[in-house]
Protein backbone atom coordinates (compact mmCIF):
# COMPACT_ATOMS: atom_id res chain seq x y z
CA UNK A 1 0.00 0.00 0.00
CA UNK A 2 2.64 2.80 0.82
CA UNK A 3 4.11 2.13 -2.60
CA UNK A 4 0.73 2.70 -3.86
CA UNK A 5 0.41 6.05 -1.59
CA UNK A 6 4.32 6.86 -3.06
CA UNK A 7 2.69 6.16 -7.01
CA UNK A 8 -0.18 8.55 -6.31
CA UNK A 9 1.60 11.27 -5.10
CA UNK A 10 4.52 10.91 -8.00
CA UNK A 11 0.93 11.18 -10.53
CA UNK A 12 -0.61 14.20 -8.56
CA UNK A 13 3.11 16.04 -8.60
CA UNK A 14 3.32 15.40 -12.00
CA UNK A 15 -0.12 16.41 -13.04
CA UNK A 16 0.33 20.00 -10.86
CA UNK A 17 3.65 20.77 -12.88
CA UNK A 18 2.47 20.00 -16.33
CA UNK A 19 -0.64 22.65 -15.00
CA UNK A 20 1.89 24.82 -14.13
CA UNK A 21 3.59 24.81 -17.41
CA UNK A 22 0.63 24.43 -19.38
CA UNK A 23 -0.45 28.20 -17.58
CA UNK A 24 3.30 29.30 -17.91
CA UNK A 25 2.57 28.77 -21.67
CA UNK A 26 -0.97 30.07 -22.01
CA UNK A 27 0.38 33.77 -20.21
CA UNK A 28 3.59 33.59 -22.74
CA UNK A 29 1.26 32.67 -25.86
CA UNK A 30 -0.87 35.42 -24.03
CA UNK A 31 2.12 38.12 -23.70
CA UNK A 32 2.83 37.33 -27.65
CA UNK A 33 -0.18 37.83 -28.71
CA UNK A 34 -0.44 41.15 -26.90
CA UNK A 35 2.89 42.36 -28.34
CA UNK A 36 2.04 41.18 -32.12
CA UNK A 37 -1.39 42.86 -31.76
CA UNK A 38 0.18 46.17 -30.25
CA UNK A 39 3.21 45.99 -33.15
CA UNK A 40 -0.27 45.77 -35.55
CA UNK A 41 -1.81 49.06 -34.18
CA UNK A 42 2.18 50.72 -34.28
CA UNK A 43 2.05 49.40 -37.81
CA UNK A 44 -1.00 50.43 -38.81
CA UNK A 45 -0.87 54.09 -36.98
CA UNK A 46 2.48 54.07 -38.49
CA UNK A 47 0.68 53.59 -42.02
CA UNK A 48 -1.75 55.97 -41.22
CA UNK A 49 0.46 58.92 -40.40
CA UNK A 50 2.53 58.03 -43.65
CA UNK A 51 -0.85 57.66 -45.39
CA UNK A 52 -1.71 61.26 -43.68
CA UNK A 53 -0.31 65.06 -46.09
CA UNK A 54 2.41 66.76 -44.41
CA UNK A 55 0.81 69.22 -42.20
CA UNK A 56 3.36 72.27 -44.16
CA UNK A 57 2.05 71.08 -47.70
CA UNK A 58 -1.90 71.35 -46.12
CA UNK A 59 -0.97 74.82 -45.46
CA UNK A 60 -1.83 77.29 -48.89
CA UNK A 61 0.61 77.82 -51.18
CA UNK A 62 0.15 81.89 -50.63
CA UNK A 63 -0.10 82.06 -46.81
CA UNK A 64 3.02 79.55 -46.68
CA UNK A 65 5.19 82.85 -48.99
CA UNK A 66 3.14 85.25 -46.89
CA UNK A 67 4.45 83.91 -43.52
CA UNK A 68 8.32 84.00 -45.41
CA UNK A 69 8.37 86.54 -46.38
CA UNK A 70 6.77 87.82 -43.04
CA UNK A 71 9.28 86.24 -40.74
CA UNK A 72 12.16 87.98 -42.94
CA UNK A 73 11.05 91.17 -43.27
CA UNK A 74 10.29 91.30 -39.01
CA UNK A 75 14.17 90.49 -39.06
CA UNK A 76 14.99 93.11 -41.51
CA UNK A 77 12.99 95.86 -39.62
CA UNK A 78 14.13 94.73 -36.53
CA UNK A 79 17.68 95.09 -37.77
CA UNK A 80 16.80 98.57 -39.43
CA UNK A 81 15.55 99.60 -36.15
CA UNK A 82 18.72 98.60 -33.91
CA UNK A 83 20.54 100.04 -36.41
CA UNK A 84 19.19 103.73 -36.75
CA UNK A 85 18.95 103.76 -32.66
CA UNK A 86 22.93 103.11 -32.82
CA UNK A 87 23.02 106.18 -35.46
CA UNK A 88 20.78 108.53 -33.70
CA UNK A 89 22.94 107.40 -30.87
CA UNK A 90 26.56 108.17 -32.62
CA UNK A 91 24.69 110.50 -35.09
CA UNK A 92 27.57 113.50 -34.95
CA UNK A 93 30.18 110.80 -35.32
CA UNK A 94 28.18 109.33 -38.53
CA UNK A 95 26.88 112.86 -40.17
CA UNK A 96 30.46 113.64 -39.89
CA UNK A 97 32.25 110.67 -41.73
CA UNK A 98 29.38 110.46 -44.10
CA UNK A 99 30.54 114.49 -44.82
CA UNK A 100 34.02 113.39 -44.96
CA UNK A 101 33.17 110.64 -47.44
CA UNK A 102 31.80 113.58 -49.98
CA UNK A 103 34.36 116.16 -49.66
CA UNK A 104 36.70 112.98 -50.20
CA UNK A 105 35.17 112.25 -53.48
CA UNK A 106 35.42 115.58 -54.78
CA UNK A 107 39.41 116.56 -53.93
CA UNK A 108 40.79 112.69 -54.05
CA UNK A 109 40.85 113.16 -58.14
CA UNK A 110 43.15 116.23 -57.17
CA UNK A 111 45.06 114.23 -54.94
CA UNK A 112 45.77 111.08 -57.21
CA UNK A 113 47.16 114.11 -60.03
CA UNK A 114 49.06 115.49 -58.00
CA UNK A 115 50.61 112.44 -57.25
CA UNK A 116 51.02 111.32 -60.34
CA UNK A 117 53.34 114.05 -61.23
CA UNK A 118 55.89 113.50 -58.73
CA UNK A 119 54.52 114.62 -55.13
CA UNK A 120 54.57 112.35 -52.19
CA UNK A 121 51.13 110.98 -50.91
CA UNK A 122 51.16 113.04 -47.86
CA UNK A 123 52.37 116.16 -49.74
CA UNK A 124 49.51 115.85 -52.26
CA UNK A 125 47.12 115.18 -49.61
CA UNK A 126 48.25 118.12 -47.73
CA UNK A 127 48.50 120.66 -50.81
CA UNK A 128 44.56 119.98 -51.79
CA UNK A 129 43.46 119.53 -48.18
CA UNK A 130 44.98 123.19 -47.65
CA UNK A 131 43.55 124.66 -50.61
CA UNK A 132 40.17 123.35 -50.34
CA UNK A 133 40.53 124.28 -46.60
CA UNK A 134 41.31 127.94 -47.60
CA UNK A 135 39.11 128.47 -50.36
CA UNK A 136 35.96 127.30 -47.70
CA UNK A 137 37.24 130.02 -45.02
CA UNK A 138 37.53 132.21 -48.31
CA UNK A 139 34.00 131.76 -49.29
CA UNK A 140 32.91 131.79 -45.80
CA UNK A 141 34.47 135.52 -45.02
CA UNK A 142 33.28 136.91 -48.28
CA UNK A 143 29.89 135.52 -47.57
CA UNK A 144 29.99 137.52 -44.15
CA UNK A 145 31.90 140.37 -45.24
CA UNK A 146 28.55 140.76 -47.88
CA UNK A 147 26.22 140.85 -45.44
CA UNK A 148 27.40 142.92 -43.21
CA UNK A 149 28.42 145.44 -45.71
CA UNK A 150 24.78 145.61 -46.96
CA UNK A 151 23.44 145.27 -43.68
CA UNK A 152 22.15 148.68 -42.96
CA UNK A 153 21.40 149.29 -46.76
CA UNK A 154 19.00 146.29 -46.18
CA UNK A 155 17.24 147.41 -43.56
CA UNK A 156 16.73 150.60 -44.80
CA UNK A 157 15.03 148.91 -47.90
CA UNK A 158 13.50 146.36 -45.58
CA UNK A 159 11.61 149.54 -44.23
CA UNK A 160 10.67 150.41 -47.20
CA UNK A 161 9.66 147.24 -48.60
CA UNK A 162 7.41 146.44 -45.77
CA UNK A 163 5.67 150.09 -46.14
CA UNK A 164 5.08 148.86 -49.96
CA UNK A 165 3.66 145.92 -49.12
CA UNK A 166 1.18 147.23 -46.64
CA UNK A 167 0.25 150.01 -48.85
CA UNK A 168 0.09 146.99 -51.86
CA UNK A 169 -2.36 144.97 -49.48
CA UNK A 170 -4.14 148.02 -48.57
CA UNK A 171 -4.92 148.35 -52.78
CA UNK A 172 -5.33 144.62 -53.32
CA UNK A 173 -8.75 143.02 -54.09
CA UNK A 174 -8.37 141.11 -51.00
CA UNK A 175 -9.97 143.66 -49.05
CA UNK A 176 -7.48 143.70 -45.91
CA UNK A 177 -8.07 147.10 -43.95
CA UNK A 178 -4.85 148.97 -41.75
CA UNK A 179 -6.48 148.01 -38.85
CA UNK A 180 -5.96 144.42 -39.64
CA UNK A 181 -2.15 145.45 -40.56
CA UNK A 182 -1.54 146.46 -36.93
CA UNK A 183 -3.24 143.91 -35.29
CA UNK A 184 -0.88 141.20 -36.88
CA UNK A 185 1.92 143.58 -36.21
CA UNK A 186 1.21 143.89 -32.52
CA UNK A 187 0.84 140.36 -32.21
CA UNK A 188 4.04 140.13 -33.71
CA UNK A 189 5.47 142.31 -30.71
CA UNK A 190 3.57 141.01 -27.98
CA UNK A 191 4.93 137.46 -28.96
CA UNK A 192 8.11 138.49 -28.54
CA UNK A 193 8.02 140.30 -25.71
CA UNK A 194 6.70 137.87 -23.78
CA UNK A 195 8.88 135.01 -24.98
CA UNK A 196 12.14 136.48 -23.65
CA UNK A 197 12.61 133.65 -21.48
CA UNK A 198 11.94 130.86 -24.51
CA UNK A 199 14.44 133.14 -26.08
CA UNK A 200 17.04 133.43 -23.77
CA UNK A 201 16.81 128.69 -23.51
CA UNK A 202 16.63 128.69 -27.52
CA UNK A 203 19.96 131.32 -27.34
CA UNK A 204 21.37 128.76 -25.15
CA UNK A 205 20.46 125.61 -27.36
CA UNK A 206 21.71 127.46 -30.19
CA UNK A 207 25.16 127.99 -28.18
CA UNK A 208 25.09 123.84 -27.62
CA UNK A 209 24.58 123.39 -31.50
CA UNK A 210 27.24 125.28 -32.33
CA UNK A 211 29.34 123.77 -30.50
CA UNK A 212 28.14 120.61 -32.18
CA UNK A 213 28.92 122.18 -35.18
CA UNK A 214 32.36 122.83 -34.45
CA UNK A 215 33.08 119.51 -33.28
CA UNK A 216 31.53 117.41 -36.30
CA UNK A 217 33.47 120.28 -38.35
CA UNK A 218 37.05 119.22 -37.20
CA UNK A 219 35.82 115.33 -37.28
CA UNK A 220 34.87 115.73 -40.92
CA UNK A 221 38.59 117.65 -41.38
CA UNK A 222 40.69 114.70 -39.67
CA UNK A 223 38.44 112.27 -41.12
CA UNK A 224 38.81 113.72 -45.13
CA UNK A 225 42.84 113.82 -44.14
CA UNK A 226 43.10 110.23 -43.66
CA UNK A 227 40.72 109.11 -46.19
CA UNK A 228 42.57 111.34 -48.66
CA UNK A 229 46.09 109.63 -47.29
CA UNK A 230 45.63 106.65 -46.07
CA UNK A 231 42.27 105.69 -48.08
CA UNK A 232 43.33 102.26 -49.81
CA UNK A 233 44.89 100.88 -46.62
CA UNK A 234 41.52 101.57 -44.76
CA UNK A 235 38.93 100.15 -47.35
CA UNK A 236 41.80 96.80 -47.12
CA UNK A 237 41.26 96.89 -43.60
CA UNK A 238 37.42 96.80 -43.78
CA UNK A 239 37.28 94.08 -46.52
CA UNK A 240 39.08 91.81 -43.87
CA UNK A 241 36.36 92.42 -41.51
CA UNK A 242 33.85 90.88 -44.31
CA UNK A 243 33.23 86.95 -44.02
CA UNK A 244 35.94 85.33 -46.84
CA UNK A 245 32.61 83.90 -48.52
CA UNK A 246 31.30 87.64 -49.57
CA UNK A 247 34.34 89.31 -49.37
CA UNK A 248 35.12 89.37 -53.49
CA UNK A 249 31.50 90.47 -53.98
CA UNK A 250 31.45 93.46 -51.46
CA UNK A 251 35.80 94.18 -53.41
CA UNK A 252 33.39 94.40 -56.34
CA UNK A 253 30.99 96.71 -55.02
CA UNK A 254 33.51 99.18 -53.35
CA UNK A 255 35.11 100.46 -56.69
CA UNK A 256 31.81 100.48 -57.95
CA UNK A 257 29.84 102.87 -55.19
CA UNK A 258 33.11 105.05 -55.13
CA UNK A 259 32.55 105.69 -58.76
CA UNK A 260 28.57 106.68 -58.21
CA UNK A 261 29.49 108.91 -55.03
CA UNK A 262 32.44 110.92 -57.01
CA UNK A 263 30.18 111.30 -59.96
CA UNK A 264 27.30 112.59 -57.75
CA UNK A 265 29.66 114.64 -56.11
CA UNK A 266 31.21 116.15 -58.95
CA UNK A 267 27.91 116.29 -61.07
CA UNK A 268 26.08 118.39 -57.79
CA UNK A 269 29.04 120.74 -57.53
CA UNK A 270 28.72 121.99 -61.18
CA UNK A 271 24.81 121.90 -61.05
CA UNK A 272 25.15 123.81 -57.39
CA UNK A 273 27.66 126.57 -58.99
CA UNK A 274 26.02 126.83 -62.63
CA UNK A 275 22.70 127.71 -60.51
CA UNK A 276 23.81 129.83 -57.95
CA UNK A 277 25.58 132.03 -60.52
CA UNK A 278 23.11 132.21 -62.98
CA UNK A 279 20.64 133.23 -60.11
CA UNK A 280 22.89 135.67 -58.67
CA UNK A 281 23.27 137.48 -61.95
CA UNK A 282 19.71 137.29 -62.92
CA UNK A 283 18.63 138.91 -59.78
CA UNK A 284 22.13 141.43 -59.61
CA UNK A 285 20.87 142.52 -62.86
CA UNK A 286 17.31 143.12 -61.29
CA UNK A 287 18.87 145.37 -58.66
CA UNK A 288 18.47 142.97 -55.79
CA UNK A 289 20.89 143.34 -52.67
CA UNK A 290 22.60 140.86 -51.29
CA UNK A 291 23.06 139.05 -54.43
CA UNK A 292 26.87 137.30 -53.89
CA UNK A 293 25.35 136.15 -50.88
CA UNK A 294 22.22 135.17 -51.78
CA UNK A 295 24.31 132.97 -54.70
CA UNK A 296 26.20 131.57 -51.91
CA UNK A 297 23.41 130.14 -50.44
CA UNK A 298 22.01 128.89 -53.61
CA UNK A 299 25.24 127.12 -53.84
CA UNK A 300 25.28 125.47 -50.66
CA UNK A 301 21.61 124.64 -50.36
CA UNK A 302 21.23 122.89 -53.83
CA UNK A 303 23.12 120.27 -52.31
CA UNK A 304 19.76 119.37 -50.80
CA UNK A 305 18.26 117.90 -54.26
CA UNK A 306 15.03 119.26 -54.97
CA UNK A 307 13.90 121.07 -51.86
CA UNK A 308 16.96 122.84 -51.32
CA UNK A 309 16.84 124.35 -54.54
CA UNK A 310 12.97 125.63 -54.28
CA UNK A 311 13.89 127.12 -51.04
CA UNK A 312 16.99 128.80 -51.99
CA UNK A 313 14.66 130.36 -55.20
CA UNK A 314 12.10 131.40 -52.36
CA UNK A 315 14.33 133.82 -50.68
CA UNK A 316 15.86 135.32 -53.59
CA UNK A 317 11.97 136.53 -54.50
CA UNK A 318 11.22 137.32 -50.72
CA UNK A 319 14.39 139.36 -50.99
CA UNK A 320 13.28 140.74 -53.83
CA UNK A 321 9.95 141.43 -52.99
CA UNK A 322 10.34 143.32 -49.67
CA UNK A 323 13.09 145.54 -50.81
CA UNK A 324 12.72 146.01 -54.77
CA UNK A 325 8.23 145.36 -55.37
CA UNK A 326 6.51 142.95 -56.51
CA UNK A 327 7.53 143.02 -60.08
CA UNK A 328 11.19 143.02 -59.24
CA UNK A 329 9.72 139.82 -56.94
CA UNK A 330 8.35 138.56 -59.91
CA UNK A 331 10.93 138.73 -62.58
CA UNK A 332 13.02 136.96 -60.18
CA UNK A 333 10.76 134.24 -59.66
CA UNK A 334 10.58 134.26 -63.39
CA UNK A 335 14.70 133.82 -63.43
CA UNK A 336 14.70 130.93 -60.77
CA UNK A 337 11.73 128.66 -62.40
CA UNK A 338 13.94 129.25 -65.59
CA UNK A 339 17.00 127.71 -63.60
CA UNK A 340 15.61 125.09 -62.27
CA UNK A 341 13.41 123.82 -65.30
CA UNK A 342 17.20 124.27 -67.40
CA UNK A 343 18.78 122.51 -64.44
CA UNK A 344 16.25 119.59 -64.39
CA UNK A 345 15.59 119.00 -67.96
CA UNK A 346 19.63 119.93 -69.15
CA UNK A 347 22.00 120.30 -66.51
CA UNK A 348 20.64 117.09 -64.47
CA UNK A 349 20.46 114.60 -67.36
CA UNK A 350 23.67 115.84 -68.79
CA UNK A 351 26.10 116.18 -66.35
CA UNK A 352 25.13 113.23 -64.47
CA UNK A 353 23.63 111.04 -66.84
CA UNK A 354 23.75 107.37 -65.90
CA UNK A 355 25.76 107.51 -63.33
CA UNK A 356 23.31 108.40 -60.71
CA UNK A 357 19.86 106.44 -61.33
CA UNK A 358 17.70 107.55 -58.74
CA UNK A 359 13.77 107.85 -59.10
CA UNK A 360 12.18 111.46 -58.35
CA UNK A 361 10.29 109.90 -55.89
CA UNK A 362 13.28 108.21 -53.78
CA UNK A 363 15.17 111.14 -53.89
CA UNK A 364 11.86 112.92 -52.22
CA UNK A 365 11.35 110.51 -49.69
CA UNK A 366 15.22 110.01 -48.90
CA UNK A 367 15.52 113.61 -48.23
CA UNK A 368 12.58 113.67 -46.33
CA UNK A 369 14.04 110.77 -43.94
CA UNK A 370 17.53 112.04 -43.75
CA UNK A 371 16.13 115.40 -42.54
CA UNK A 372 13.95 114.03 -40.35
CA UNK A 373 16.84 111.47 -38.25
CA UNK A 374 19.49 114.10 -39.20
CA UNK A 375 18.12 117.60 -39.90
CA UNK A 376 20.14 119.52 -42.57
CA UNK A 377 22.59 117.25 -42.89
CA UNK A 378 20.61 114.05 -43.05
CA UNK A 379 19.02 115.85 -45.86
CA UNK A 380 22.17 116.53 -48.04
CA UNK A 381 23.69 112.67 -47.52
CA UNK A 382 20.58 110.95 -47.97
CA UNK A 383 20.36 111.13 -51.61
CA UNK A 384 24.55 109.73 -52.20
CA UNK A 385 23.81 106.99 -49.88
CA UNK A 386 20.27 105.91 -51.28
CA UNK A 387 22.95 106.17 -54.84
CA UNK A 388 25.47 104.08 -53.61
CA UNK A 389 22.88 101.82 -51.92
CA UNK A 390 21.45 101.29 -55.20
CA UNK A 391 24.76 100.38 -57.08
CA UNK A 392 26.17 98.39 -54.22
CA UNK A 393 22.31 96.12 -54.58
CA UNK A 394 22.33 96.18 -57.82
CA UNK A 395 26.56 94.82 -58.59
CA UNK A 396 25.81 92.37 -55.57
CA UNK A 397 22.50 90.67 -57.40
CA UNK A 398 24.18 90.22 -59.98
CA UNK A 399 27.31 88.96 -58.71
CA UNK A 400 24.94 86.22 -56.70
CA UNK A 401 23.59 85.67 -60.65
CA UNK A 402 19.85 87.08 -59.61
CA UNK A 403 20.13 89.04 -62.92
CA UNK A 404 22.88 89.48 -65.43
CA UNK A 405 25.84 92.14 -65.05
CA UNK A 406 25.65 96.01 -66.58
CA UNK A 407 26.86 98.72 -66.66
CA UNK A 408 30.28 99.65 -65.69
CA UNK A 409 31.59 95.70 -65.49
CA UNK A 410 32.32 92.96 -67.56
CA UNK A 411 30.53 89.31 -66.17
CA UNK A 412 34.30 88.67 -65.26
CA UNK A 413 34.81 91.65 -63.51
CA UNK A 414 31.44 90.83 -61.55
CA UNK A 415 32.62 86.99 -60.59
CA UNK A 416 36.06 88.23 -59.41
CA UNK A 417 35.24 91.76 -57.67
CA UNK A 418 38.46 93.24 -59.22
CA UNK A 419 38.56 97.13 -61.09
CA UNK A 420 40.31 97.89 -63.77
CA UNK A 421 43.93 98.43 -63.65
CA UNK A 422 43.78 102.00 -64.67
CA UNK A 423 41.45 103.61 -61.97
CA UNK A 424 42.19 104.93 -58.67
CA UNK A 425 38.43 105.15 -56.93
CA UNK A 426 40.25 106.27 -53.55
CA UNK A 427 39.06 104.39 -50.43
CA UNK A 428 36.77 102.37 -52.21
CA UNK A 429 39.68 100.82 -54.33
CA UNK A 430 40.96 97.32 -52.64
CA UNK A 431 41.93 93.78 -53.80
CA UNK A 432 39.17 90.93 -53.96
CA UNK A 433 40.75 89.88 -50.56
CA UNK A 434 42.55 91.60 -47.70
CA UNK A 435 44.62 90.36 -44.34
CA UNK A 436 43.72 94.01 -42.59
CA UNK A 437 45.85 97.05 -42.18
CA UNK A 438 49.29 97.17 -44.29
C-alpha cells in the first residue's frame, strides 16, 4: 500500500507541474499575442500617419510665402531699427564721416594728379586739403563780409519794402483794412516780448549746437585727411572684416559705389555753382541786394536735391519782394523757375547722366528721412547713400547671378570683384581679398 500512496503522489506532482507549465505557456502565448497585436496598431498608426499630407504642404501655397516673407522682413525691420537707434545714438560721429566721405570724393581726383606728377602721398594730400581748406574760409568771409556790408542798406530797404507791401495789401482786391495790418503787427510784438525767457533757452540751445557744429566740423577735417592719405589701406582693412565667402562680392561693389558717389559729387558741384551764378546774376541785374550772398546760399543749399533748390529760389523773390516790389519779386521768380526747369531737364540729365539712377520719388522721400533722423545734414547725404545703396544692390544681385551684369563691369569683372587696372576710386579701391591694415 505505501508504494501505492508513493505512485499517487509521484501522478498528482506530476499532473500539478504539467498545469503549471501548461499556464506558464498560455500567459507567454498570451504576452505574444499582446505584443504582435500592439506591433499591428504601431504598424498600422504608423501607415496611417505616412498615409496622412504633411501638415506644411496642407498649409496654402500663398499664406506659406506670406508667412516667409513675413518672418524675414520682421528680421529686416528689426535690424533697421537697432541700427538707426545706434546712429541717432553716434549721429555726430556718422553725419560727420558720411561728410568726410563727400568732400573725399570731390578733392581725391586732385590728390591722385598730383601724385602722379611726382609729389609724395602726404604732400599731395596736404597741398589739396589746404587749398580746399582755404578756399571754404575764403567763401565763408566773403559771404559775411557781404552781409554785413549791406546790412544797414538792407534794412533801410527792408523799411521800405514792408511800407510797400502794406500800402500793396491796402490796394489789393483782398480787401485787408490797416487796422488788420496792426493787429498782426502787434501780435508780432507782444509774442516776442513775452517770450524772452523761450528766447534766452533757444539762445542757449543754439550755443550747444554750435558747438556741435564745431566739433563734427574738425571730425569731418581729420576724417577727409586720412581718407585722402591713407584711403586704400583703410577700405583693405574693412574688406578683412567681411566673411571670406562675400568678401570678393562686397571688393566688387567698393570700386563700384566710389565711382557713383564721385560722380554725384562732382555732377552736384557743377549743377550747385552753374545755378547759384546764374541766379545771382539774374537777380544782380534786377537790382536785388545781397546778391553774392544770396548765390552763396544757392550754392550750398542745392546740395539738398530738390527742396533745397525751391527754397533757396524762395528767398531770392522774398528778398526781392520786400526791398525792390513785386515786379522786381516777380521777374526773379521768373529767373529761378527758368533755372531750375534748365537745371532739371539739361543740366541734371547731362552732367550726371547714368551715373546716378535715382527715381524722383526716392530722392523725395530720402531727403525727407535724412532730414527728419538728421536735420540739414541728413538731408544733403541721404540722396549719395540711397545712390550708392542702389549700385552696391544692384553689382551684388548680380554677382549672386539674380540678374545678369551692366553697366560699368564685364561678367568677369562681376565673378572676381576686381577694377580695372587704370582707376584709382580712392578708399573704395581694394583687392578681392585683404589680411587688414598694411
Amino acid at each position: 500500500m505505501p508504494g501505492i500512496h508513493r505512485w499517487l503522489d509521484r501522478v498528482k506532482d506530476g499532473a500539478t507541474a504539467l498545469g503549471e507549465r501548461r499556464a506558464q505557456a498560455q500567459v507567454r502565448r498570451d504576452a505574444e499575442e499582446r505584443e504582435s497585436a500592439e506591433e499591428e496598431r504601431a504598424a498600422r498608426a504608423r501607415r496611417a500617419r505616412a498615409a496622412a499630407p504633411d501638415p506644411a504642404v496642407a498649409v496654402p501655397w500663398g499664406i506659406r510665402v506670406a508667412a516667409e516673407a513675413g518672418w524675414r522682413f520682421l528680421v529686416l525691420a528689426a535690424t533697421l531699427w537697432v541700427l538707426m537707434r545706434v546712429i541717432g545714438a553716434v549721429r555726430l560721429v556718422v553725419l560727420a564721416f558720411v561728410v568726410s566721405l563727400l568732400v573725399t570724393a570731390l578733392l581725391q581726383p586732385t590728390v591722385a594728379r598730383l601724385h602722379r606728377r611726382g609729389l609724395s602721398q602726404g604732400l599731395a594730400t596736404a597741398v589739396t586739403a589746404i587749398c580746399g581748406f582755404v578756399v571754404l574760409g575764403l567763401v565763408g568771409w566773403f559771404v559775411v563780409w557781404q552781409v554785413l556790408d549791406n546790412l544797414d542798406t538792407l534794412s533801410g530797404r527792408l523799411q521800405e519794402g514792408i511800407e510797400e507791401l502794406k500800402k500793396w495789401l491796402l490796394d489789393s482786391p483782398f480787401h485787408v483794412t490797416e487796422q488788420q495790418i496792426n493787429d498782426v503787427a502787434n501780435n508780432l510784438s507782444d509774442a516776442i516780448g513775452t517770450s524772452t525767457s523761450e528766447i534766452t533757452s533757444k539762445g542757449l540751445q543754439g550755443v550747444t549746437v554750435l558747438v556741435e557744429i564745431l566739433t563734427g566740423m574738425l571730425l569731418a577735417m581729420f576724417s577727409t585727411l586720412f581718407l585722402l592719405y591713407d584711403g586704400k589701406r583703410i577700405w583693405r582693412w574693412t574688406l578683412g572684416l567681411v566673411p571670406a565667402v562675400a568678401r570678393p562680392g562686397v571688393a566688387g561693389a567698393g570700386p563700384r559705389a566710389w565711382r557713383t558717389l564721385t560722380a554725384y559729387v562732382r555732377g552736384t558741384v557743377i549743377v550747385a555753382l552753374i545755378d547759384a551764378l546764374f541766379i545771382g546774376v539774374g537777380i544782380y541785374f534786377l537790382g536785388v541786394p545781397l546778391a553774392v550772398p544770396i548765390g552763396v546760399v544757392i550754392f550750398l543749399a542745392s546740395f539738398v536735391p530738390l527742396v533745397g533748390a525751391v527754397a533757396s529760389g524762395a528767398l531770392a523773390v522774398v528778398v526781392a519782394l520786400v526791398t525792390q516790389g513785386v515786379f522786381t519779386a516777380l521777374m526773379a521768380l521768373l529767373v529761378v523757375l527758368l533755372v531750375q526747369q534748365i537745371e532739371g531737364h539739361v543740366l541734371q540729365p547731362f552732367i550726371l547722366g547714368r551715373a546716378v539712377r535715382v527715381h524722383p520719388l526716392a530722392v523725395v522721400l530720402s531727403v525727407a528721412t535724412g532730414g527728419l533722423v538728421a536735420g540739414i545734414g541728413g538731408a544733403v547725404v541721404a540722396v549719395p547713400l540711397v545712390a550708392v545703396a542702389n549700385t552696391v544692390i544692384g553689382h551684388l544681385r548680380a554677382y549672386a547671378g539674380d540678374e545678369p551684369p551692366a553697366g560699368d563691369g564685364t561678367p568677369a569683372q562681376a565673378r572676381t570683384g576686381t577694377a580695372p587696372s587704370d582707376e584709382q576710386p580712392g578708399p573704395a579701391a581694394a583687392a578681392p581679398a585683404a589680411d587688414g591694415p598694411a
